[in-house]
N, C-alpha and C. Protein backbone atom coordinates (compact mmCIF):
# COMPACT_ATOMS: atom_id res chain seq x y z
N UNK A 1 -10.60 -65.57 -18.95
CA UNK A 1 -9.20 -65.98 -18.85
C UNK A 1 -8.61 -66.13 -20.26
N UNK A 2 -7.37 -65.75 -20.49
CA UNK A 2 -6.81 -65.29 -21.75
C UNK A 2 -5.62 -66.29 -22.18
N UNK A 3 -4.85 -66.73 -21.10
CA UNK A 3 -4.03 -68.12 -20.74
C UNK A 3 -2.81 -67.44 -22.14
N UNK A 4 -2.34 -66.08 -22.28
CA UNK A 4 -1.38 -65.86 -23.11
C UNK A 4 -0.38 -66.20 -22.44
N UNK A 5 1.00 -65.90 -22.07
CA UNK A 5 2.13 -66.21 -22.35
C UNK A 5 2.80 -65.09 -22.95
N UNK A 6 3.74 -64.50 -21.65
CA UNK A 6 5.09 -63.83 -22.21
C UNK A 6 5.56 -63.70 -23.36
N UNK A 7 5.71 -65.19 -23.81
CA UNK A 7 6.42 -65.56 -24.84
C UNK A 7 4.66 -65.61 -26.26
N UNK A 8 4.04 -66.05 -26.00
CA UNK A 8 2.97 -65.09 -27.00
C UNK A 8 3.07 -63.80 -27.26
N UNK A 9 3.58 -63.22 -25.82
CA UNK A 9 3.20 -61.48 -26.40
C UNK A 9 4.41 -61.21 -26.93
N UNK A 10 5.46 -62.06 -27.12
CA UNK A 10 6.55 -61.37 -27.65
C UNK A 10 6.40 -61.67 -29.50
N UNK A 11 5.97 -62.87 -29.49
CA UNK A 11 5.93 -63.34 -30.56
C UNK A 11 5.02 -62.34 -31.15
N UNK A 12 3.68 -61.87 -30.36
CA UNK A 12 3.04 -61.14 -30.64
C UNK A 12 3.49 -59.61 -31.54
N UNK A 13 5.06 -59.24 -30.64
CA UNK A 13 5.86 -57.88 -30.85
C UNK A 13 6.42 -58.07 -32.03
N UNK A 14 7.14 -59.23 -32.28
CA UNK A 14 7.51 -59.03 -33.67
C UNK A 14 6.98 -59.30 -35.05
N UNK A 15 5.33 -59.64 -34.42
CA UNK A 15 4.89 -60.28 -35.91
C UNK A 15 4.86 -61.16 -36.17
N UNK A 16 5.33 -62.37 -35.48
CA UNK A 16 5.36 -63.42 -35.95
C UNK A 16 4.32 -64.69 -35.25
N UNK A 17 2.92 -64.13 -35.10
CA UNK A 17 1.66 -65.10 -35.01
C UNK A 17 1.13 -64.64 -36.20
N UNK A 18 0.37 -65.68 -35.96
CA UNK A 18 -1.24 -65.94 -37.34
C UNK A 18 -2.07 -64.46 -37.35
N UNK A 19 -2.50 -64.52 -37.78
CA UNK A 19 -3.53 -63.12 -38.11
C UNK A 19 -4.80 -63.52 -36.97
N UNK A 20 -4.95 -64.59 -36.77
CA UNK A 20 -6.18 -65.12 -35.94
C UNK A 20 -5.52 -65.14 -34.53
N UNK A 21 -4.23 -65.83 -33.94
CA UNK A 21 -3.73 -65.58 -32.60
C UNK A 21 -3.59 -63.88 -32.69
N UNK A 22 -3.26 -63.37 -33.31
CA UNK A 22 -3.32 -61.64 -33.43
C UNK A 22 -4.13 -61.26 -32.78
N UNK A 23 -5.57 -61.57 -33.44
CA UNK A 23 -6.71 -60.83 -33.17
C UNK A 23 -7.30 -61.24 -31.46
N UNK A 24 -6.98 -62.09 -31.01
CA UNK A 24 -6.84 -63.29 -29.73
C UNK A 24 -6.59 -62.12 -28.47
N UNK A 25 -5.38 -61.48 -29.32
CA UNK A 25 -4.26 -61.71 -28.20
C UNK A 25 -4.97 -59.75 -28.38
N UNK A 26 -5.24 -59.36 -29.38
CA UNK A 26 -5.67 -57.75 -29.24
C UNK A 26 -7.06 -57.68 -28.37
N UNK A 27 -7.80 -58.71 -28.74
CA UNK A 27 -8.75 -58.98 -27.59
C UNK A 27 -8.71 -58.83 -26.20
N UNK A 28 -7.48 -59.39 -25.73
CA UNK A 28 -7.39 -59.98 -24.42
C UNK A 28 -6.56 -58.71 -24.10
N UNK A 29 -5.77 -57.65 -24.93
CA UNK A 29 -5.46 -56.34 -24.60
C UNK A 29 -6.59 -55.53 -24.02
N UNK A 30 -6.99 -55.15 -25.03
CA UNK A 30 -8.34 -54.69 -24.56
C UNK A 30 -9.26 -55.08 -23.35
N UNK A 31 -9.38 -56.29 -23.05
CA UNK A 31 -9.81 -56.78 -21.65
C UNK A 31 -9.77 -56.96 -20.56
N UNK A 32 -8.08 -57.06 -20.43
CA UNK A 32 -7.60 -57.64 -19.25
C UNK A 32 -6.18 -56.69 -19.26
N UNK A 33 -6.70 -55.63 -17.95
CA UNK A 33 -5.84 -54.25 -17.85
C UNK A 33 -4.51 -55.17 -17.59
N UNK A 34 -4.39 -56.37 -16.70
CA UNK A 34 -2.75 -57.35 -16.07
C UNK A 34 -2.12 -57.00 -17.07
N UNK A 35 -2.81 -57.99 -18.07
CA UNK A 35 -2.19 -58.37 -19.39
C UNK A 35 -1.82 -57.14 -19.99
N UNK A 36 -2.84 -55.88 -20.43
CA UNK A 36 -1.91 -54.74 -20.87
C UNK A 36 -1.07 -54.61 -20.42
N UNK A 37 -0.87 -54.57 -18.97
CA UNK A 37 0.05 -53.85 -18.30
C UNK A 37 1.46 -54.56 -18.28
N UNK A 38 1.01 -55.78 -18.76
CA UNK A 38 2.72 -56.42 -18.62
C UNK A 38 3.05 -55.90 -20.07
N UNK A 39 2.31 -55.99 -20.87
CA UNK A 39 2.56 -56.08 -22.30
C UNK A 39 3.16 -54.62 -22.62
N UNK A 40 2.57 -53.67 -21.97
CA UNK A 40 3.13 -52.27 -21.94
C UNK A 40 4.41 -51.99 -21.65
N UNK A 41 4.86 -53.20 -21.06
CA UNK A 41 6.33 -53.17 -20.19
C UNK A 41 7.20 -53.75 -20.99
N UNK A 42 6.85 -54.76 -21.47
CA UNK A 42 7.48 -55.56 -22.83
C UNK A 42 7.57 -54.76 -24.05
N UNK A 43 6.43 -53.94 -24.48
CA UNK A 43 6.44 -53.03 -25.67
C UNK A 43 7.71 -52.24 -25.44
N UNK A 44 7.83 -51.19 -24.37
CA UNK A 44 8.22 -50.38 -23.96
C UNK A 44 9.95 -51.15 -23.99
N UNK A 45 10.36 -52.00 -23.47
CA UNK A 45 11.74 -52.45 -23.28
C UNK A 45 11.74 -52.79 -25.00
N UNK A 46 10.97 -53.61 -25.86
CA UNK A 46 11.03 -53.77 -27.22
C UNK A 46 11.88 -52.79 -27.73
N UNK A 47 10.79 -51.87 -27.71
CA UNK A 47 11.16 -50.40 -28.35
C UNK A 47 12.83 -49.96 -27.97
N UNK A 48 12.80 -49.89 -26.63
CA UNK A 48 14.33 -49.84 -25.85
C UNK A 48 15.41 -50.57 -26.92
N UNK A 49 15.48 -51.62 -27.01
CA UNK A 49 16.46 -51.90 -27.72
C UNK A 49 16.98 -52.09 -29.62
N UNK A 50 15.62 -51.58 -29.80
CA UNK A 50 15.86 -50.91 -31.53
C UNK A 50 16.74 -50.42 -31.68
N UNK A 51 16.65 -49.13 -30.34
CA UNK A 51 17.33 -47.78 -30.19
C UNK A 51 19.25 -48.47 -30.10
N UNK A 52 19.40 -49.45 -29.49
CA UNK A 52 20.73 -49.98 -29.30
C UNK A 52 21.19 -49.69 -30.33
N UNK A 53 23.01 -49.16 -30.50
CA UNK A 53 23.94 -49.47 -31.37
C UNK A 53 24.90 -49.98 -31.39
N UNK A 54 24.97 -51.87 -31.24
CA UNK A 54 26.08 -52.61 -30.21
C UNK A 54 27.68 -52.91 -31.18
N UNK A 55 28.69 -52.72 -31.03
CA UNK A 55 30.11 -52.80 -31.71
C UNK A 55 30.39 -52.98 -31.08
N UNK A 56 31.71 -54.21 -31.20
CA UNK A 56 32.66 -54.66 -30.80
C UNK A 56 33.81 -53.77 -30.51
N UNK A 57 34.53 -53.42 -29.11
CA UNK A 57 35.59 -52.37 -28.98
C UNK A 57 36.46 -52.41 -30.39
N UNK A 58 37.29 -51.50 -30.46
CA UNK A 58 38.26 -51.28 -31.48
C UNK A 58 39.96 -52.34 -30.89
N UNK A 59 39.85 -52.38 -29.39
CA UNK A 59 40.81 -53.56 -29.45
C UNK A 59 40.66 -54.88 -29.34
N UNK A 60 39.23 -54.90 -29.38
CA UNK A 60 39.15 -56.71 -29.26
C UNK A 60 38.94 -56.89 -31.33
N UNK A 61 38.56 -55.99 -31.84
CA UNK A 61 38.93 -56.08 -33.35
C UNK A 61 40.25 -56.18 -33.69
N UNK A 62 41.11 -55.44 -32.86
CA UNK A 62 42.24 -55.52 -33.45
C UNK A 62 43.30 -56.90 -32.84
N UNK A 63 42.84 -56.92 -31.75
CA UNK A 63 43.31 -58.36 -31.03
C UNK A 63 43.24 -59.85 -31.93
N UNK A 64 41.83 -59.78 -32.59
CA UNK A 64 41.49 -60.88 -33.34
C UNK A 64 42.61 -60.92 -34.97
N UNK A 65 42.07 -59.15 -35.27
CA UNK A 65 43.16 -59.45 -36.47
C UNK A 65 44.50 -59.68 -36.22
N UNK A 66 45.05 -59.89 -35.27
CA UNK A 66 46.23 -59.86 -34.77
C UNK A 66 46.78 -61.17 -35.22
N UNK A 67 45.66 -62.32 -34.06
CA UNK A 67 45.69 -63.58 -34.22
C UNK A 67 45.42 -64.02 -35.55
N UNK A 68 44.40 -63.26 -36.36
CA UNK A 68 44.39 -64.24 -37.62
C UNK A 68 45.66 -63.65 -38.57
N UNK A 69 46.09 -62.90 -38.28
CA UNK A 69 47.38 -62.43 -39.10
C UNK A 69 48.93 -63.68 -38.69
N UNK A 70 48.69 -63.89 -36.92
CA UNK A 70 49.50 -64.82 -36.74
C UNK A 70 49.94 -65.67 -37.50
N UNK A 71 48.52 -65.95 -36.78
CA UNK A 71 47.96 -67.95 -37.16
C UNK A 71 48.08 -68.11 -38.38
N UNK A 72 47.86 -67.36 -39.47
CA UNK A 72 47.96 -67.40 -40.98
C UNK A 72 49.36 -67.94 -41.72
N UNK A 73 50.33 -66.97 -40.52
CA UNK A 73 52.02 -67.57 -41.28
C UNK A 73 52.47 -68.51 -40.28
N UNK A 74 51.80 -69.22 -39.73
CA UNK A 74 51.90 -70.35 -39.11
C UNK A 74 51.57 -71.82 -40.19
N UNK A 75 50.85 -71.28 -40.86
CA UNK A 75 50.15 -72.44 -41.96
C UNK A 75 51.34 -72.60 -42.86
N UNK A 76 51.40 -74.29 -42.95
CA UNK A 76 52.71 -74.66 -44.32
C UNK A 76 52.21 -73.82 -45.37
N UNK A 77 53.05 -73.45 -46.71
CA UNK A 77 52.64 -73.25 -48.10
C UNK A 77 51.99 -73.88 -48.71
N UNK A 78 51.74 -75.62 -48.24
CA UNK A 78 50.85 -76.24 -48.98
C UNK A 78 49.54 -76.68 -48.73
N UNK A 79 49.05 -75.71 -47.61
CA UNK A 79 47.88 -75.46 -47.20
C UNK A 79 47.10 -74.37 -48.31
């Protein structure tokens, strides 16, 4: 029994365990096909969203500059 955690194997994905939970958790790959198999699923969606290229529409950019263009000559001069 390996007692990882989702949230181990993610931590696992980005690198950010010990060199010793590392080696733990490559163990329990190797051992326990479950555990690959979720982890394969997690790798796999990981990978999925590298690939993302997320921007804000071009009118909710321009909506905002709108408002801060407002709101700006709304302010006294001695602001």
């Amino acid at each position: 029994m390996h007692g990882f955690t989702e949230e181990d194997l993610i931590l696992y994905l980005y690198k950010e365990i010990s060199t010793e939970q590392s080696m733990l958790i490559e163990d329990a790959l190797a051992n326990d096909w479950a555990l690959k198999e979720k982890f394969e699923v997690m790798s796999a969606a990981f990978n999925d969203l590298k690939k993302l290229s997320l921007s804000p529409r071009k009118s909710a950019v321009e909506k905002i500059l709108q408002y801060a263009s407002s709101s700006t000559q709304k302010l006294p001069s001695s602001v």
